[in-house]
N, C-alpha and C. Protein backbone atom coordinates (compact mmCIF):
# COMPACT_ATOMS: atom_id res chain seq x y z
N UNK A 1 10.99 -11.13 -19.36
CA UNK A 1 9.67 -10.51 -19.52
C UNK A 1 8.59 -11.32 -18.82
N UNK A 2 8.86 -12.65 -18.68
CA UNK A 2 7.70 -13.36 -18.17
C UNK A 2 7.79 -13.55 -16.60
N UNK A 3 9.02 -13.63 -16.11
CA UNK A 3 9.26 -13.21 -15.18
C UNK A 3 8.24 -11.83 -14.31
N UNK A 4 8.48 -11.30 -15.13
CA UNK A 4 7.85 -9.33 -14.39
C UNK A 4 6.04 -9.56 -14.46
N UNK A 5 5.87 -10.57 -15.89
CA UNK A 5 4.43 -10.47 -15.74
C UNK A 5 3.81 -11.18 -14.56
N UNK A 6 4.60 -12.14 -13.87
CA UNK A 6 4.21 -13.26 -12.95
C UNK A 6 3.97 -11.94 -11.37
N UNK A 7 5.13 -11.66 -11.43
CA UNK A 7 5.44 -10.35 -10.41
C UNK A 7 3.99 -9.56 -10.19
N UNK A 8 3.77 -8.66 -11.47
CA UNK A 8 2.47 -8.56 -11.71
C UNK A 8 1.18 -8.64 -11.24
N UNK A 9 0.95 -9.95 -11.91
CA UNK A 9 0.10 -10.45 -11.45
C UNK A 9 -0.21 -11.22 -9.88
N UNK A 10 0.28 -11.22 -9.17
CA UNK A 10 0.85 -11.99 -7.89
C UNK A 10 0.48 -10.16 -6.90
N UNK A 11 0.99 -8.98 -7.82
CA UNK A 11 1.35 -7.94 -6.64
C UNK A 11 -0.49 -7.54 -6.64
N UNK A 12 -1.25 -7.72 -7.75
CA UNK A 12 -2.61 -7.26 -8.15
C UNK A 12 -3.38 -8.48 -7.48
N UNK A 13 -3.32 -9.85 -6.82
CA UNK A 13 -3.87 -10.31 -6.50
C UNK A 13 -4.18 -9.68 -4.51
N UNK A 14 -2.74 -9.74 -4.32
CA UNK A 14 -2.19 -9.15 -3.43
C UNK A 14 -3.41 -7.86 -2.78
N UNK A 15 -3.16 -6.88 -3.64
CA UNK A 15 -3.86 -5.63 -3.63
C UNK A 15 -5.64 -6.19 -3.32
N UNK A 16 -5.91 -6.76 -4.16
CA UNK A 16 -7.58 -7.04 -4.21
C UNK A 16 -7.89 -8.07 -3.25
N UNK A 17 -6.84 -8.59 -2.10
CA UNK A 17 -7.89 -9.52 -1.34
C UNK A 17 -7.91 -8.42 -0.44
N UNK A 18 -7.21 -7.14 -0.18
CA UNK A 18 -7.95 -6.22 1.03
C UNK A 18 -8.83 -5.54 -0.09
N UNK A 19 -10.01 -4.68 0.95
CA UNK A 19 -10.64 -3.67 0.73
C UNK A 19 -9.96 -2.63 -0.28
N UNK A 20 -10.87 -1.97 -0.77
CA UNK A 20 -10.49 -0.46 -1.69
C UNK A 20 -10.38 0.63 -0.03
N UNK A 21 -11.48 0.22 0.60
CA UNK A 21 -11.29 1.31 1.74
C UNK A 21 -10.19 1.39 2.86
N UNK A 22 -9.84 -0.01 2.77
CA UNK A 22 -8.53 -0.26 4.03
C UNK A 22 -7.66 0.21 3.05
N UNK A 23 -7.30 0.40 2.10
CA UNK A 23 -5.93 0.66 1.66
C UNK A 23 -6.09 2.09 1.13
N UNK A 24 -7.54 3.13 1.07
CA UNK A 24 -7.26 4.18 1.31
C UNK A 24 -6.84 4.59 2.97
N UNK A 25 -7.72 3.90 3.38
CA UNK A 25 -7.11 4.47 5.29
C UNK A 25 -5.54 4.45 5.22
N UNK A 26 -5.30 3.17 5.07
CA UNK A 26 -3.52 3.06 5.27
C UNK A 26 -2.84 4.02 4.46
N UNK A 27 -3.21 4.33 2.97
CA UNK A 27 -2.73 5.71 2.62
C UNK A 27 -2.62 6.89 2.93
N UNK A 28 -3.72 6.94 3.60
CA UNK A 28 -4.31 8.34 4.20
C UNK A 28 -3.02 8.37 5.21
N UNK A 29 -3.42 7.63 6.34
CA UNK A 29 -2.25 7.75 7.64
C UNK A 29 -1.19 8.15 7.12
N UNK A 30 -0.09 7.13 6.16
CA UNK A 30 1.21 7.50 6.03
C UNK A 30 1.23 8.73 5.00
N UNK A 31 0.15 9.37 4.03
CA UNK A 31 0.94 10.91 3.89
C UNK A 31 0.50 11.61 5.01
N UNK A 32 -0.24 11.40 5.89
CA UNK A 32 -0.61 12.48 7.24
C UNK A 32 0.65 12.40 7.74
N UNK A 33 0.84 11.10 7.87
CA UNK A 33 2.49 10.95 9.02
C UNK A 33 3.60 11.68 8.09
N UNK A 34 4.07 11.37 7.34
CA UNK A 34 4.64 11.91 6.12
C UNK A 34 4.99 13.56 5.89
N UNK A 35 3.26 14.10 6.27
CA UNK A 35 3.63 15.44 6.12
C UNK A 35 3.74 16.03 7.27
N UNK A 36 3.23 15.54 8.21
CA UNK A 36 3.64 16.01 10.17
C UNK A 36 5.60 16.00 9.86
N UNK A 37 5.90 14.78 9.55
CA UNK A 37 7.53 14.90 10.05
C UNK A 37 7.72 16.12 9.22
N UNK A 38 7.24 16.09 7.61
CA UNK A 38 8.29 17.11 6.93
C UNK A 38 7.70 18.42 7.52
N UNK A 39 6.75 18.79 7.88
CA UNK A 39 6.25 20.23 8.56
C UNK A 39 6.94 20.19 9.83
N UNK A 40 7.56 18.83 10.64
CA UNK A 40 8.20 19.69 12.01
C UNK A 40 9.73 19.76 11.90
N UNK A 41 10.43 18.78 10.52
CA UNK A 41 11.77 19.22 10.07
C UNK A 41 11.89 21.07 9.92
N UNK A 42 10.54 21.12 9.03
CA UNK A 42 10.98 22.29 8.55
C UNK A 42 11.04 23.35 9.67
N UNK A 43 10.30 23.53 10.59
CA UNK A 43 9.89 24.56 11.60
C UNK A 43 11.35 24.19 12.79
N UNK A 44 11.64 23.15 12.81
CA UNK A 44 12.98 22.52 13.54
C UNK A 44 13.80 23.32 12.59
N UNK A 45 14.26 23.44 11.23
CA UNK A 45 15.01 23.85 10.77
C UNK A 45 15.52 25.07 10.96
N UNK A 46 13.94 25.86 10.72
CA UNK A 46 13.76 27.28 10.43
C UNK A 46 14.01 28.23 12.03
N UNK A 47 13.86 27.61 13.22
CA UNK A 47 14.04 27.80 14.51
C UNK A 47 15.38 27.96 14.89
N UNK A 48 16.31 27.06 14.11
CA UNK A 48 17.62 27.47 14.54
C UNK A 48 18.83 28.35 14.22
């Protein structure tokens, strides 16, 4: 258990030395990228 809290705390320090706004951008990108591939699987799919 003390183990996971160290984890924790270490992943939340992590998080707060970037920006709130850089780590929405970087979110943003990868579901944009995310949903481009699964929208051209599907149209790749549906084409053949």
């Amino acid at each position: 258990m003390k183990k996971l809290e160290n984890t924790h705390k270490t992943g939340r320090a992590i998080v707060t030395s970037e920006t709130s706004s850089e780590i929405a951008a970087k979110l943003k990108e990868i579901s944009a990228t995310l949903i481009k591939e699964r929208y051209d699987l599907y149209h790749r799919h549906r084409l053949k």
